[in-house]
Structures are given as structure tokens and as C-alpha cells.
C-alpha atoms as a PDB file:
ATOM      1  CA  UNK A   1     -16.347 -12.342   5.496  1.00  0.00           C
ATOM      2  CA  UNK A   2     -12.833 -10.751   6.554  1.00  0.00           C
ATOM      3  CA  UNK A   3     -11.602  -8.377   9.352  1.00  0.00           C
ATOM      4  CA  UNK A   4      -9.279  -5.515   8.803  1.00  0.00           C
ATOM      5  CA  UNK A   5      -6.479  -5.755  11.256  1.00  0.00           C
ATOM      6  CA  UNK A   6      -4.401  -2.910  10.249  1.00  0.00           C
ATOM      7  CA  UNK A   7      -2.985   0.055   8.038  1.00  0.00           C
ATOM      8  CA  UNK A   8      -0.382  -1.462   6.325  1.00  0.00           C
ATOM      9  CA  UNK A   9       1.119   1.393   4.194  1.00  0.00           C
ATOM     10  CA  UNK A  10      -0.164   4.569   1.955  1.00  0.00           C
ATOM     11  CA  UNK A  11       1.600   5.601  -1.089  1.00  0.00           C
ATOM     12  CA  UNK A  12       1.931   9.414  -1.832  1.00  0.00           C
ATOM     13  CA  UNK A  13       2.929  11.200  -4.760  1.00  0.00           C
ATOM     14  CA  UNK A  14       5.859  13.348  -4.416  1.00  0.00           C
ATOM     15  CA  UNK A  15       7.390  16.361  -6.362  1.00  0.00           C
ATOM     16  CA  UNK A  16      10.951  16.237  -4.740  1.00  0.00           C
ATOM     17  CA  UNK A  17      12.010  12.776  -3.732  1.00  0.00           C
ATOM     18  CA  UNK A  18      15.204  13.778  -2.021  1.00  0.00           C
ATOM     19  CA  UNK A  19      12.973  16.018  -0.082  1.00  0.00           C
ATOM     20  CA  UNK A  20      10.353  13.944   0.869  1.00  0.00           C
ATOM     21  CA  UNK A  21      12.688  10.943   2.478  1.00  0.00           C
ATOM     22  CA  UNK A  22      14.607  13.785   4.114  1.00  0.00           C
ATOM     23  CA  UNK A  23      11.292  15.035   5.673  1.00  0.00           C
ATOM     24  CA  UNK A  24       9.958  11.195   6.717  1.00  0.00           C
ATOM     25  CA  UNK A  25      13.732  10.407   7.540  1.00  0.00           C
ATOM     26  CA  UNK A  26      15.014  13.339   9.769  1.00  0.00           C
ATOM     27  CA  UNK A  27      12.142  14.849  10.823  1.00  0.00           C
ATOM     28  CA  UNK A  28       9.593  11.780  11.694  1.00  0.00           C
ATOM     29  CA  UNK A  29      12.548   9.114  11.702  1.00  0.00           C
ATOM     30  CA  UNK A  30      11.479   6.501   9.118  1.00  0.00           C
ATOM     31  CA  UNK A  31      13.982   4.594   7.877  1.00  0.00           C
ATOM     32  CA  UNK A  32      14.237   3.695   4.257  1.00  0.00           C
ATOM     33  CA  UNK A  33      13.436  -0.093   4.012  1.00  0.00           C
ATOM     34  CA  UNK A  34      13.396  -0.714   0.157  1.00  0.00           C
ATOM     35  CA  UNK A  35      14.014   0.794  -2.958  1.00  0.00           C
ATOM     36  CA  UNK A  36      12.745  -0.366  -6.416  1.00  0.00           C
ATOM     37  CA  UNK A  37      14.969   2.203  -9.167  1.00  0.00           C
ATOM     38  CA  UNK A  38      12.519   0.692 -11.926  1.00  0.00           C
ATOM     39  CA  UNK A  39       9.596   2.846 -10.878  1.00  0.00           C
ATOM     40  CA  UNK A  40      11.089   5.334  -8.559  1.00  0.00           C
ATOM     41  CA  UNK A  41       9.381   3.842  -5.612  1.00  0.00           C
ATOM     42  CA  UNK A  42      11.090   4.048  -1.926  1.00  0.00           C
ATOM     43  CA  UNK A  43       9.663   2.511   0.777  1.00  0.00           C
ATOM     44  CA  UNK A  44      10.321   3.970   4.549  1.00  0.00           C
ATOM     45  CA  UNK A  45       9.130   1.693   7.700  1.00  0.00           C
ATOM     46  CA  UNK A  46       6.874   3.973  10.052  1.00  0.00           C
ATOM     47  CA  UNK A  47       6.146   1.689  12.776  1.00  0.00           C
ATOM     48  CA  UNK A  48       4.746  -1.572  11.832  1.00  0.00           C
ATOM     49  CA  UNK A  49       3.347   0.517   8.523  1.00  0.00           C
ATOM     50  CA  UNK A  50       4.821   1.488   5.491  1.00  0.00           C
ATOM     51  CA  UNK A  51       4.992   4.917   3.864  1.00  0.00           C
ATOM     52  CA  UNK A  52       5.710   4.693   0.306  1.00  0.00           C
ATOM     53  CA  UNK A  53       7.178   7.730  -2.186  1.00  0.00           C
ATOM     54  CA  UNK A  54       6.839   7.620  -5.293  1.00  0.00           C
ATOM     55  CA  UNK A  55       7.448  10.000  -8.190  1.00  0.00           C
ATOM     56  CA  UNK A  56       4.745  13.145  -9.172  1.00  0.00           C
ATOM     57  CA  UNK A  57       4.086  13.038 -12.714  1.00  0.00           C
ATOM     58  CA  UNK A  58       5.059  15.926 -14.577  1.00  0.00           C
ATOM     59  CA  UNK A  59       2.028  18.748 -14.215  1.00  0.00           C
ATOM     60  CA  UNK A  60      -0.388  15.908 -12.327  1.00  0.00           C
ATOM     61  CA  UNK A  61      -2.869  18.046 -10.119  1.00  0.00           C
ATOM     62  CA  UNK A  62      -4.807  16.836  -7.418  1.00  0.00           C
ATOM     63  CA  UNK A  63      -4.353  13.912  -5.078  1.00  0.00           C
ATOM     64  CA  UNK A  64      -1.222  13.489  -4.189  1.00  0.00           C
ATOM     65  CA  UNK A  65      -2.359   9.990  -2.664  1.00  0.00           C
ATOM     66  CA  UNK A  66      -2.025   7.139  -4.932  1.00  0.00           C
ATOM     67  CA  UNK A  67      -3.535   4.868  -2.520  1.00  0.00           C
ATOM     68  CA  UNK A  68      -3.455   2.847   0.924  1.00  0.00           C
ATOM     69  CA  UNK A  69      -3.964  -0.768   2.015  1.00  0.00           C
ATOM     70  CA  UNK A  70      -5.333  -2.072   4.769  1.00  0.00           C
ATOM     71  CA  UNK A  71      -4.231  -5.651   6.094  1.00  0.00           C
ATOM     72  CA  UNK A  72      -7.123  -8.637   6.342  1.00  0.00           C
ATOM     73  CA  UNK A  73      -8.246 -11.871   7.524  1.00  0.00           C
ATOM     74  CA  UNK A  74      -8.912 -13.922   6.358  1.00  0.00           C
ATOM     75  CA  UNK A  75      -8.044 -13.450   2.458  1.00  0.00           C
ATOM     76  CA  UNK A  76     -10.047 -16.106   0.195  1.00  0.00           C
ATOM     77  CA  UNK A  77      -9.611 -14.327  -3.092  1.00  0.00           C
ATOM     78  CA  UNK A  78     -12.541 -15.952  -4.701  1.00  0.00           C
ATOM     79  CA  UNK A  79     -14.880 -15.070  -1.854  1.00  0.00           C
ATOM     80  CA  UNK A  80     -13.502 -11.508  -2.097  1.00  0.00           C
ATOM     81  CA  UNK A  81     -14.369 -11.062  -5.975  1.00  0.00           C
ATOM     82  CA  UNK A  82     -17.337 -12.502  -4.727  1.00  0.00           C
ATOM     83  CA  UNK A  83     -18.738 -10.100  -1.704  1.00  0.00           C
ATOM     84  CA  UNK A  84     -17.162  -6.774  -3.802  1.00  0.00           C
ATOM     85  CA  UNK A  85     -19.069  -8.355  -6.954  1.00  0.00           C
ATOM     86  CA  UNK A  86     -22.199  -8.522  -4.779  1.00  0.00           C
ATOM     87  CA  UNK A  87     -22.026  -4.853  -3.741  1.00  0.00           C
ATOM     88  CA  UNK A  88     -21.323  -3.787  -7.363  1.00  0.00           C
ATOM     89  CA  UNK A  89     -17.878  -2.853  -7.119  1.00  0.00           C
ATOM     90  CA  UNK A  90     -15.535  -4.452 -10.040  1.00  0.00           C
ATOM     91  CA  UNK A  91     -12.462  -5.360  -7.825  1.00  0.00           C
ATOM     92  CA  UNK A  92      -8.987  -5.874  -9.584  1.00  0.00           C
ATOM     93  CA  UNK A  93      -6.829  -9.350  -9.823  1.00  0.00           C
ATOM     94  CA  UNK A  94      -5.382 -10.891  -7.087  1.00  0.00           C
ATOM     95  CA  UNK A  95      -1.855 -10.617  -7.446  1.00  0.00           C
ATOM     96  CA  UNK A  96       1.240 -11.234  -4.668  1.00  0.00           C
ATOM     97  CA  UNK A  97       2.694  -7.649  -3.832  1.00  0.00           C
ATOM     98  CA  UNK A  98       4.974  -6.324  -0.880  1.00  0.00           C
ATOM     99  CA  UNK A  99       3.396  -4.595   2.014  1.00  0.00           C
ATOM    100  CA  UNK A 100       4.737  -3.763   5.663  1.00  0.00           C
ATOM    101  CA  UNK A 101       4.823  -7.550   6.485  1.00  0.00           C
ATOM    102  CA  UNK A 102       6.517  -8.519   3.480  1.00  0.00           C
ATOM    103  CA  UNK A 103       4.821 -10.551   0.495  1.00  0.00           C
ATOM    104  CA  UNK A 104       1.708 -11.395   0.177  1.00  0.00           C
ATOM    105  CA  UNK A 105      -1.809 -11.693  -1.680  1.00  0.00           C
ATOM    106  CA  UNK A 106      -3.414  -8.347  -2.189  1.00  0.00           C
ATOM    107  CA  UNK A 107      -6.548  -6.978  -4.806  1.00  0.00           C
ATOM    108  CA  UNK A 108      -7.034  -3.150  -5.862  1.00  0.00           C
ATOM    109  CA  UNK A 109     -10.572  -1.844  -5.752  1.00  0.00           C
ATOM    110  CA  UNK A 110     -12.292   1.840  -6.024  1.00  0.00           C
ATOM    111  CA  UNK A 111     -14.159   3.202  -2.809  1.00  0.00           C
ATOM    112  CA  UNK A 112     -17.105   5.732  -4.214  1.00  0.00           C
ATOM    113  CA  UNK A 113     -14.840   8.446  -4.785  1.00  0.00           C
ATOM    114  CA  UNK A 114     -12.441   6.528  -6.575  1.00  0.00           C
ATOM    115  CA  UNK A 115      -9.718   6.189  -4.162  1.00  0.00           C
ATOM    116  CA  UNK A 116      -8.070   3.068  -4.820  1.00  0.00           C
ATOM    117  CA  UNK A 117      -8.049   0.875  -1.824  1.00  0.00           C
ATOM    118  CA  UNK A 118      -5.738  -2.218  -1.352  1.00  0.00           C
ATOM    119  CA  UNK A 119      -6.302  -5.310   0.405  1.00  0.00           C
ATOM    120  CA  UNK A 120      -3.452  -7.037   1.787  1.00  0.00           C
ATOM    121  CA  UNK A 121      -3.568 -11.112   2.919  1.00  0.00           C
ATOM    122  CA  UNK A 122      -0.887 -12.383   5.581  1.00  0.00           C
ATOM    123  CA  UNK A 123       2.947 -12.576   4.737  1.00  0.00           C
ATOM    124  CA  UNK A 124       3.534 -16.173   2.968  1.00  0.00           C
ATOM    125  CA  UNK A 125       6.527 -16.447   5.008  1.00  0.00           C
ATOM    126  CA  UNK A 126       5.609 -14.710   8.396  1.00  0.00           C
ATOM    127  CA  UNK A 127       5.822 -11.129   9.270  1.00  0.00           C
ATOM    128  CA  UNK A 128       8.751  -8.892   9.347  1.00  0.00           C
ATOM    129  CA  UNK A 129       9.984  -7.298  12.234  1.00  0.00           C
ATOM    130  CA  UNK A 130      11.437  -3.624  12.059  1.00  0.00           C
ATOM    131  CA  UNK A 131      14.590  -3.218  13.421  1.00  0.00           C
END
């Protein structure tokens, strides 16, 4: 059906984002790679991964994972909504989103404890390289 080839980034909740990309920038040396202002979202390169920050809600308790993604091959959409359909998991719309590589075809679904999962297709314009 499809292989996972790699992590390709996690999101986590923070409370303090000046914090937070001081403590993935100084002290593990990610570099910030993208910023999008309209939801508070920064993106720092960690290898060939991404860790993404984005902004605690205001008394939210619990996870402070949003989610992660994990990169595939091959990515056939259909068959996708198929197999997940099959195993009686409702899998979200396929939609083109930014990931470690750059943009691509990804789908949202729920693992059994309801920790959204992502699963990223190959760049449509070849891979980035870090720098």
C-alpha cells in the first residue's frame, strides 16, 4: 500500500514562543526556516525534519503535541481513503501543505487515542536541502 520513509516534522504547543525558539535555537541549534504571522506558527529545520511552534491556547491543558507527520510512498490519495476506510478510520481531505521537503500532498487522520497523525506525499518540486 505505502511505506513510511521518514519523520518529517511534529508540531508542539507552546506557552512562551520567544522561549521556545530560543531553547530549539541556542540550545539544540535549529534554525528558524519559516514563519506564517497569520497563525503564529514558526517553523525551525532540525535535520532533514521540521519542528514546528505554535501558540498554547489560553488555559488549554494536556497535550502539548498538536501532531506529527510521517513522510510516504507512494501517496495515491484515493487508495489511502480507501485502506484507512477499510480499517474504520474516517481519514481527513487531501489537501497540499508544507512539510520538511517543501509542498506537498498530505491527509490528517486519528490513531486510537486520538493523536492526529499526518501523512505527507513527495515535494511537487523536489526536496529541499538545509543549508
Amino acid at each position: 500500500m505505502f511505506a513510511i520513509k521518514a519523520l518529517d516534522h511534529v508540531v508542539l504547543r507552546v506557552a512562551d514562543m520567544d522561549r521556545a525558539i530560543r531553547f530549539y535555537q541556542d540550545v539544540l541549534g535549529c534554525k528558524v526556516e519559516r514563519r506564517l504571522e497569520s497563525i503564529g506558527l514558526v517553523q525551525m529545520r532540525a535535520g532533514s525534519a521540521l519542528i514546528d511552534l505554535v501558540p498554547a491556547k489560553d488555559g488549554q491543558t494536556g497535550s502539548n503535541m498538536d501532531h506529527f507527520a510521517l513522510t510516504i510512498e507512494p501517496f495515491d490519495a484515493a487508495a489511502l481513503k480507501a485502506h484507512f476506510a477499510a480499517h474504520g478510520i474516517n481519514a481527513g481531505e487531501p489537501a497540499t501543505r508544507y512539510g520538511a521537503e517543501g509542498f506537498g500532498p498530505s491527509i490528517y487522520l486519528n490513531d486510537p487515542d486520538g493523536n492526529q497523525v499526518e501523512l505527507k506525499g513527495p515535494p511537487e518540486s523536489g526536496p529541499l536541502t538545509s543549508s
